[in-house]
Protein backbone atom coordinates (compact mmCIF):
# COMPACT_ATOMS: atom_id res chain seq x y z
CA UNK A 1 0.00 0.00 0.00
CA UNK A 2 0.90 3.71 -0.66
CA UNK A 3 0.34 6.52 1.53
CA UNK A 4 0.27 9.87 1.31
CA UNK A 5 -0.21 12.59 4.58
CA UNK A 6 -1.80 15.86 3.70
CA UNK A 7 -1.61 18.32 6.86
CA UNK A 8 -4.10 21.63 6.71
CA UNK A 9 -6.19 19.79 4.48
CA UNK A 10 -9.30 21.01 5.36
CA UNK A 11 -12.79 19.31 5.82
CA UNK A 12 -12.32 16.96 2.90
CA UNK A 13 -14.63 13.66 2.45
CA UNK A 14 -12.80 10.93 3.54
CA UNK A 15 -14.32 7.02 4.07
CA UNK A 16 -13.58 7.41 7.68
CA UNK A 17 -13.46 10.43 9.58
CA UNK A 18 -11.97 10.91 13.65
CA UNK A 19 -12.25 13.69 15.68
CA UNK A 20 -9.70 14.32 18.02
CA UNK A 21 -9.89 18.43 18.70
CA UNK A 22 -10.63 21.33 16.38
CA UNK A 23 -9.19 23.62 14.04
CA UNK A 24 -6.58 21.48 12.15
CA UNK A 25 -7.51 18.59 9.73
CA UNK A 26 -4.94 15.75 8.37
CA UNK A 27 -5.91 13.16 5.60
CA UNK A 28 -4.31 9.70 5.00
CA UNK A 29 -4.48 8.68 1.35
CA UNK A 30 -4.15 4.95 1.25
CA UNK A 31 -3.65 4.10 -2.88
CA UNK A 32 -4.50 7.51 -3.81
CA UNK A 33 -8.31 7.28 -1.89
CA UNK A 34 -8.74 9.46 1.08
CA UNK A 35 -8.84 7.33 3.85
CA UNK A 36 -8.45 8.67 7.49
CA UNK A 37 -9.53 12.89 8.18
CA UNK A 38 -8.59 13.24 11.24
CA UNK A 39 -8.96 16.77 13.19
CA UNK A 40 -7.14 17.71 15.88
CA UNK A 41 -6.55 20.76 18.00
CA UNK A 42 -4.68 23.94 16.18
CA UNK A 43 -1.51 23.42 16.30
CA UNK A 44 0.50 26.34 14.23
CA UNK A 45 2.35 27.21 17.50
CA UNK A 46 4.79 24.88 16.74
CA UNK A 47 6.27 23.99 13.80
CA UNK A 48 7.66 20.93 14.02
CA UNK A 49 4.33 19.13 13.82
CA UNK A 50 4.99 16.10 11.73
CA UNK A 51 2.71 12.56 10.63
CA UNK A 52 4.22 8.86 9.61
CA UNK A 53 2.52 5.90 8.49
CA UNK A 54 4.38 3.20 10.98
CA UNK A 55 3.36 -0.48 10.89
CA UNK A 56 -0.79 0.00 10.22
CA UNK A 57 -0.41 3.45 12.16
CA UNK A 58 -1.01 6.80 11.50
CA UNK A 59 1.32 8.76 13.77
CA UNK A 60 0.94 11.97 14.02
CA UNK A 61 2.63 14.45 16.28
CA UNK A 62 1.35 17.92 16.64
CA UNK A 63 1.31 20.16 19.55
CA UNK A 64 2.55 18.63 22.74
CA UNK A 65 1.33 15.30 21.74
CA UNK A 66 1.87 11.69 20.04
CA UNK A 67 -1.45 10.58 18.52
CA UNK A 68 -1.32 7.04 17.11
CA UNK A 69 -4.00 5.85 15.12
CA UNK A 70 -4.76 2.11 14.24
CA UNK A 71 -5.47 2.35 10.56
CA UNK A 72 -7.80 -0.54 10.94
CA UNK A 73 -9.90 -0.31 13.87
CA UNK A 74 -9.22 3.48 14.41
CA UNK A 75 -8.62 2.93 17.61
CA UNK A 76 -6.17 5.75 18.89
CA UNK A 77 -3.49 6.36 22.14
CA UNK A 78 -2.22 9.65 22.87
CA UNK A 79 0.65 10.40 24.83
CA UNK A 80 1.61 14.16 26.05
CA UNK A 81 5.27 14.93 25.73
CA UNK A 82 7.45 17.71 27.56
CA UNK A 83 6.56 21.35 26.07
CA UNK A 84 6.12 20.11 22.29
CA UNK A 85 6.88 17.39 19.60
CA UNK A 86 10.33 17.33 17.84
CA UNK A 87 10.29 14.52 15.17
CA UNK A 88 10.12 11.09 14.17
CA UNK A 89 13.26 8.64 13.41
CA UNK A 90 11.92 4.69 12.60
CA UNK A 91 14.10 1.86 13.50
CA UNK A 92 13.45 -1.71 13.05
CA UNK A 93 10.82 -2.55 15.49
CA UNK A 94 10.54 0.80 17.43
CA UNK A 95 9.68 4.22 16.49
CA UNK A 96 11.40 6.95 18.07
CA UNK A 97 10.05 10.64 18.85
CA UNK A 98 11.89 13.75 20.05
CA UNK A 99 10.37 16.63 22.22
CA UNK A 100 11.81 19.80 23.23
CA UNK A 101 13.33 17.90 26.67
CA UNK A 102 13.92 14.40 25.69
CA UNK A 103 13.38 10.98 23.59
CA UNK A 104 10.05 8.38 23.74
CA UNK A 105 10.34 4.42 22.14
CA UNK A 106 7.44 2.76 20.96
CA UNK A 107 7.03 -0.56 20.12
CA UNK A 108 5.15 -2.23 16.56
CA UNK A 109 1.63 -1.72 18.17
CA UNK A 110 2.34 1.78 19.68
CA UNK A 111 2.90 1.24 23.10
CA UNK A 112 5.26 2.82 25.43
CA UNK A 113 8.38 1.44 25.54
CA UNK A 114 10.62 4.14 27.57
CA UNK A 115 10.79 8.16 28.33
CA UNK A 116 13.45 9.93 28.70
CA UNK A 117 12.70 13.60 28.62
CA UNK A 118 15.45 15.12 30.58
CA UNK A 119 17.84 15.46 28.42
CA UNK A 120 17.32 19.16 27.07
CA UNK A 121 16.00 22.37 27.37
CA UNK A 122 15.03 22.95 24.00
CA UNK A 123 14.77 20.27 21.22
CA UNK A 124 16.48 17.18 20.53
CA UNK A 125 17.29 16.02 17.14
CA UNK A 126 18.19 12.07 16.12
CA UNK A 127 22.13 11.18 14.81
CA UNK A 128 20.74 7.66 14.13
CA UNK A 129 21.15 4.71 15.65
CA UNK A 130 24.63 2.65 15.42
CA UNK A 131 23.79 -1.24 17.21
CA UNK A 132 22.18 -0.88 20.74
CA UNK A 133 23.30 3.41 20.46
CA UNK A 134 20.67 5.99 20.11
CA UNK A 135 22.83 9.03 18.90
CA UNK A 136 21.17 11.95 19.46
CA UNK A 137 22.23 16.37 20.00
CA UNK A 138 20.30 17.58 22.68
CA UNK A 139 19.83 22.02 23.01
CA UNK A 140 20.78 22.36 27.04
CA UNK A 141 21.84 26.63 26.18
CA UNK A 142 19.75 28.50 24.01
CA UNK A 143 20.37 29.38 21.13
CA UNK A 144 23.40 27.21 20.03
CA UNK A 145 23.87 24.66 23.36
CA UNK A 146 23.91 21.69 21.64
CA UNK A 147 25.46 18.71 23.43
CA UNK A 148 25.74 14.98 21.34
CA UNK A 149 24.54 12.38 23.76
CA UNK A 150 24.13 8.74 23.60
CA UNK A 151 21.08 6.61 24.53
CA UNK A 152 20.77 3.10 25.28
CA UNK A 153 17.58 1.78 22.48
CA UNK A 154 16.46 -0.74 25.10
CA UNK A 155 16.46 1.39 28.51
CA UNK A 156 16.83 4.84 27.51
CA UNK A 157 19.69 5.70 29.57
CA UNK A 158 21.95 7.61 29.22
CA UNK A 159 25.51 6.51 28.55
């Protein structure tokens, strides 16, 4: 299957609609249909909102939040994160998301693996991961702090 994530789309028709706030309005295309609206709070505030399709999910992180969608029973989990969401970075069998403090794992079916959000003060972006190492740059001094830390995939911890 293809997908395709348009973000402000509007109030478009879609075979299955969820809503989850008001004021902001994502689509899933699955094959070029539109699939999945799903509205959520406004968001603009911060612009690092970002979706993924991940394993049958529709991930979406906007605002201070994780919203994960099952793309076949629409069934959803939200998790709050520390001030607001970062990014993305998939790995195997885990999904990875930054906030402004810290790093959250997921599993394949969207469940909370590990937090660690104290870590920065301001945003942490993803190196990659090398083995077992979550490499990661963490902003502790605004504007220009930024510190390279490493992160253990299966704990969180720090090393």
């Amino acid at each position: 299957m293809e997908y395709n994530i348009i973000s402000n789309s509007g109030e478009v028709s879609a075979e299955h609609c969820l809503k989850l706030g008001s004021g902001k309005h994502y689509i899933v295309q699955v094959d070029g249909r539109d699939y999945l609206r799903v509205e959520v709070d406004d968001d603009d505030w911060n612009p690092f909102n970002d979706g993924t399709v991940w394993r049958g999910y529709f991930c979406l992180g906007t605002g201070s939040e994780i919203i994960a969608i099952d793309l076949t029973t629409f069934e959803y989990k939200r998790y709050s994160v520390d001030w607001y969401f970062g990014s993305f970075l998939e790995y195997e069998e885990m999904l990875f998301a930054a906030s402004a403090a810290g790093v959250l794992a997921f599993d394949k079916n969207m469940d909370l693996l590990w937090r660690n959000e104290s870590l920065a003060v301001d945003g942490v972006t993803f190196g990659g991961v090398f083995g077992e190492v979550l490499e990661i740059s963490c902003e502790l001094d605004p504007p220009g702090g930024w510190v390279d830390k490493q992160l253990d995939i299966q704990t969180g911890r720090e090393l």
